[in-house]
C-alpha atoms as a PDB file:
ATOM      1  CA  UNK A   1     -18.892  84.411   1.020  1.00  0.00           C
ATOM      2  CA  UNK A   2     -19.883  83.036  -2.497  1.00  0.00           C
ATOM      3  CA  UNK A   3     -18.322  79.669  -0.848  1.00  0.00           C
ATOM      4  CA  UNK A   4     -20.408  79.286   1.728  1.00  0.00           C
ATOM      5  CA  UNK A   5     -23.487  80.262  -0.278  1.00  0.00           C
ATOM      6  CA  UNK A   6     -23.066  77.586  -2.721  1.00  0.00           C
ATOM      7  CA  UNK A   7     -22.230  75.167   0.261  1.00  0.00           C
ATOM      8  CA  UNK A   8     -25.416  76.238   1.889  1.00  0.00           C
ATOM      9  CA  UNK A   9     -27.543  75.362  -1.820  1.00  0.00           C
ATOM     10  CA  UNK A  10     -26.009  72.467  -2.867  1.00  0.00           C
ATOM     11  CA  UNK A  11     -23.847  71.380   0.349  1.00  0.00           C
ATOM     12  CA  UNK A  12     -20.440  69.982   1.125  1.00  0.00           C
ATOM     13  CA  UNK A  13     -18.823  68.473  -1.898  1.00  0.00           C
ATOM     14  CA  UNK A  14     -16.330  66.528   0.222  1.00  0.00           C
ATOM     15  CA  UNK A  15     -19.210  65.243   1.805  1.00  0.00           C
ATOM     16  CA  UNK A  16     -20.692  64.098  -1.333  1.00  0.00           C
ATOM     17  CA  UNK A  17     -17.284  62.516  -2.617  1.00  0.00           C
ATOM     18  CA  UNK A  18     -17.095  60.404   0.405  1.00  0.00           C
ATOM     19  CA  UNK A  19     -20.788  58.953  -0.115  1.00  0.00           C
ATOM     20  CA  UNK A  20     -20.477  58.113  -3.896  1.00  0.00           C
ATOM     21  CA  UNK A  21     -17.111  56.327  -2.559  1.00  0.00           C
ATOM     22  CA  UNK A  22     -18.767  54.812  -0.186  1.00  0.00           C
ATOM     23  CA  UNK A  23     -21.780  53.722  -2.612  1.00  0.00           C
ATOM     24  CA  UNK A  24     -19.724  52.478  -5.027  1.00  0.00           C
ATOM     25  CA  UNK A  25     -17.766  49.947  -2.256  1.00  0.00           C
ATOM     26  CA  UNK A  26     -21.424  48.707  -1.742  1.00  0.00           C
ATOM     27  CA  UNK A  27     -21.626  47.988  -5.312  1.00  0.00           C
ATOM     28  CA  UNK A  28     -19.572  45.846  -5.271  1.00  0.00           C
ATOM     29  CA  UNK A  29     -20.288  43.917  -2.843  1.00  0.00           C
ATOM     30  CA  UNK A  30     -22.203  40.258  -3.133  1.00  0.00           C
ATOM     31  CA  UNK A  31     -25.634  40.347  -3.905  1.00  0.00           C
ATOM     32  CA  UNK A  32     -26.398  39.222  -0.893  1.00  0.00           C
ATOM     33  CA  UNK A  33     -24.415  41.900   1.006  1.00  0.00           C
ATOM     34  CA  UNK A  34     -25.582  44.374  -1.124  1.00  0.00           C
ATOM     35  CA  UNK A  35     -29.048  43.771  -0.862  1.00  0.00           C
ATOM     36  CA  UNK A  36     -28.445  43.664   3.135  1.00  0.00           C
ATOM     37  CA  UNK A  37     -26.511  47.169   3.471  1.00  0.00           C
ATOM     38  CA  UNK A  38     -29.135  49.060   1.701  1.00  0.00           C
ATOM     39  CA  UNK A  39     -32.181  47.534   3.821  1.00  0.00           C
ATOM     40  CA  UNK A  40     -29.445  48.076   6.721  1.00  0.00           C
ATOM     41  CA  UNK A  41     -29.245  52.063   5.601  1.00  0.00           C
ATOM     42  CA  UNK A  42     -32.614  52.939   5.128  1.00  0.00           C
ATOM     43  CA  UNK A  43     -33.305  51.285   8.612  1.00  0.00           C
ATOM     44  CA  UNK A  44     -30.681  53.479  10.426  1.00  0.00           C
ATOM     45  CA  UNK A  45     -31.601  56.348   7.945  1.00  0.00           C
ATOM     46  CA  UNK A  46     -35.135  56.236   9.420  1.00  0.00           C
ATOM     47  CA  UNK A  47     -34.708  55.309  12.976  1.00  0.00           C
ATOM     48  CA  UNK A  48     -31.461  57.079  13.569  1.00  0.00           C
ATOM     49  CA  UNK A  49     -29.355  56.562  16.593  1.00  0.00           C
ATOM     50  CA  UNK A  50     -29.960  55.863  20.190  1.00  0.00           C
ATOM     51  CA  UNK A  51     -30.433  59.289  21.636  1.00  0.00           C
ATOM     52  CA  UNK A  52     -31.231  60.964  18.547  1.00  0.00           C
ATOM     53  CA  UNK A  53     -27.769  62.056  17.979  1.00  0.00           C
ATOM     54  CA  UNK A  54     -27.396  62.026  14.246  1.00  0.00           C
ATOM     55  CA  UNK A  55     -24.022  63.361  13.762  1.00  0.00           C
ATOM     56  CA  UNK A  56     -22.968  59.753  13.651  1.00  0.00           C
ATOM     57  CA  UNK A  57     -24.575  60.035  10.263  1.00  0.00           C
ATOM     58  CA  UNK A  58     -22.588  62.974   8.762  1.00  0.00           C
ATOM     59  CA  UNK A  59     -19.200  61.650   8.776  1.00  0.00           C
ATOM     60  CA  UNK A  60     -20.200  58.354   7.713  1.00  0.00           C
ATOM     61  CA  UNK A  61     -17.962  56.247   9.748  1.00  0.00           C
ATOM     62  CA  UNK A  62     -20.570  54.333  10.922  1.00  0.00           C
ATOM     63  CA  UNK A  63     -21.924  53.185   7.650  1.00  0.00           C
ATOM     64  CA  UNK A  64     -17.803  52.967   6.511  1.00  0.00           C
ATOM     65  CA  UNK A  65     -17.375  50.356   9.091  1.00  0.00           C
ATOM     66  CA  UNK A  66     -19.920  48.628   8.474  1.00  0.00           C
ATOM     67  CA  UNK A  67     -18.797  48.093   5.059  1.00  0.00           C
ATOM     68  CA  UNK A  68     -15.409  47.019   6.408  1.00  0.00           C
ATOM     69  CA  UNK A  69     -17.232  44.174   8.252  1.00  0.00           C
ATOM     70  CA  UNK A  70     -19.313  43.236   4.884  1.00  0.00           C
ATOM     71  CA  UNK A  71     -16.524  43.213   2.631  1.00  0.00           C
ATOM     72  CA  UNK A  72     -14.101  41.146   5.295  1.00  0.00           C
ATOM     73  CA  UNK A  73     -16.502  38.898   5.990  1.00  0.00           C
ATOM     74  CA  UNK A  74     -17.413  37.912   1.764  1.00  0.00           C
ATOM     75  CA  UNK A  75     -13.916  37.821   1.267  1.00  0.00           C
ATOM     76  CA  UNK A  76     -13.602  34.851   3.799  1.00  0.00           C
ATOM     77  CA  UNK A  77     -17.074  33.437   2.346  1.00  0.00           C
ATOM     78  CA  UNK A  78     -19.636  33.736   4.425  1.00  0.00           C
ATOM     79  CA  UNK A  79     -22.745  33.925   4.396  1.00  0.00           C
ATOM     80  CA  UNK A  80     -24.435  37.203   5.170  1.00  0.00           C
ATOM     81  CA  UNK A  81     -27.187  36.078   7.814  1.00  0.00           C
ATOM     82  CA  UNK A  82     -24.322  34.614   9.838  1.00  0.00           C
ATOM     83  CA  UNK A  83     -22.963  37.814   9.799  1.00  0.00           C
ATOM     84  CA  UNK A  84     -25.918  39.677  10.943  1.00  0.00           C
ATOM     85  CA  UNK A  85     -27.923  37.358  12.263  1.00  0.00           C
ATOM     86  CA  UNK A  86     -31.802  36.672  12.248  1.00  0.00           C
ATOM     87  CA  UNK A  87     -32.970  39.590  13.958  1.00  0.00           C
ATOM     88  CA  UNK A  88     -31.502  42.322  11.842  1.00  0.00           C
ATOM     89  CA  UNK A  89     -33.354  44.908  13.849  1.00  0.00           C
ATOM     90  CA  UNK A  90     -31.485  44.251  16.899  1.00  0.00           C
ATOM     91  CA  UNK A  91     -28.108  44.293  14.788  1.00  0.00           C
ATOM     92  CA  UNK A  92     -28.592  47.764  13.419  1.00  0.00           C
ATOM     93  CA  UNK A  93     -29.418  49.270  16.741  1.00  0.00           C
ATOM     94  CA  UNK A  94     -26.739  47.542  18.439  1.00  0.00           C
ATOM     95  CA  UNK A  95     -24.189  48.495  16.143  1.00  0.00           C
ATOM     96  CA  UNK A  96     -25.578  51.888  16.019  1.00  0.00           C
ATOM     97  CA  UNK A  97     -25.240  52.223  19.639  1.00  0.00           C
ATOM     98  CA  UNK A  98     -21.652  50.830  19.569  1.00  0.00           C
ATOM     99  CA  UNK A  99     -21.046  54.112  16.963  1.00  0.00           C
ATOM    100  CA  UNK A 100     -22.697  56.235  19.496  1.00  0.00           C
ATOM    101  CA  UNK A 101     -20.147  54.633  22.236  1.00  0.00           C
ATOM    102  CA  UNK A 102     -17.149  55.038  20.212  1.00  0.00           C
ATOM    103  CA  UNK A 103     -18.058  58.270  19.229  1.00  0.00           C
ATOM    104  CA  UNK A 104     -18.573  59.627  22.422  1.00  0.00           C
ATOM    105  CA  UNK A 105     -15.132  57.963  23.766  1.00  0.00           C
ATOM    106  CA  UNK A 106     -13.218  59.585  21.511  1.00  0.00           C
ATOM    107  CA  UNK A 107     -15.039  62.775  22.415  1.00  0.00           C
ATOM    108  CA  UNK A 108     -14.261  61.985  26.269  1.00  0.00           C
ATOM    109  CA  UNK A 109     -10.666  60.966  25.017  1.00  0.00           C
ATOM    110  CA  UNK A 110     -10.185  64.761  22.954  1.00  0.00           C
ATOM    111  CA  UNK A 111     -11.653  66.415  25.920  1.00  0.00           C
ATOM    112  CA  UNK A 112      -9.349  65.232  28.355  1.00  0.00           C
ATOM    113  CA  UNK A 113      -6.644  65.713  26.279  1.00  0.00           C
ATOM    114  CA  UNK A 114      -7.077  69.390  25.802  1.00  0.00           C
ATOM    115  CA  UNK A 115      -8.036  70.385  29.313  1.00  0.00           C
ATOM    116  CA  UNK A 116      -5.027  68.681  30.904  1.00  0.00           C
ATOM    117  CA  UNK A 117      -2.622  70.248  28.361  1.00  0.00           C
ATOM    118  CA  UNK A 118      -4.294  73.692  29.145  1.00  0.00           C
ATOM    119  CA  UNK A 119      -4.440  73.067  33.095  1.00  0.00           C
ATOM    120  CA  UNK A 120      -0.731  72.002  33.260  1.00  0.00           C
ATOM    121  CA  UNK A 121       0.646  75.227  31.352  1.00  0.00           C
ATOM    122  CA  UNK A 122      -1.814  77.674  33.295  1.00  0.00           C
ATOM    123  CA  UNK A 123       0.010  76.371  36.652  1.00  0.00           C
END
């Protein structure tokens, strides 16, 4: 009980692990690519997904990959606009939307997984 009172004040420690990891990978990243993942955050902070469906946001895979794809893309020097592009607007929504996509496959995938391992031992 005392657990899940403290979680409820001060929230999921994991949680917060996972973020200052993930903050300190941004870091260290380029000044360039630094500057552009924390404009990039706040934007999908404040906008938030297509459909409104922001638990995208509490696992942080989203924002994980996304660091994948800065820190691949300085190691094989290049330049941060070319990454992104001009309109970076359209890049955060349509990599939000590919999160949403994956996310929901997966969910699809796990769904279909469990209900035809249920169906075939309830025949």
């Amino acid at each position: 009980m005392l657990d899940s009172i403290i979680k409820l004040i001060i929230g999921d420690m994991e949680e917060k692990r996972v973020y200052k990891q993930m903050m300190k990978r941004a870091d260290v990243l380029p000044k360039d690519y630094r500057f552009a993942f924390r404009k990039i955050q706040h934007y999908m902070f404040r906008v938030g997904p297509p459909g409104g469906d922001m638990t995208i946001f509490t696992d942080l895979t989203m924002f994980t990959n996304l660091l994948d794809l800065f820190e691949a893309s300085a190691t094989e020097g290049r330049q941060v606009l070319n990454v992104i592009g001009s309109d970076v607007g359209k890049f955060c929504d349509e990599f939000m939307r590919a999160s949403v996509t994956n996310t929901e496959t997966l969910r699809e995938k796990l769904n279909k997984e469990v209900v035809e391992k249920f169906n075939k031992e309830v025949q």
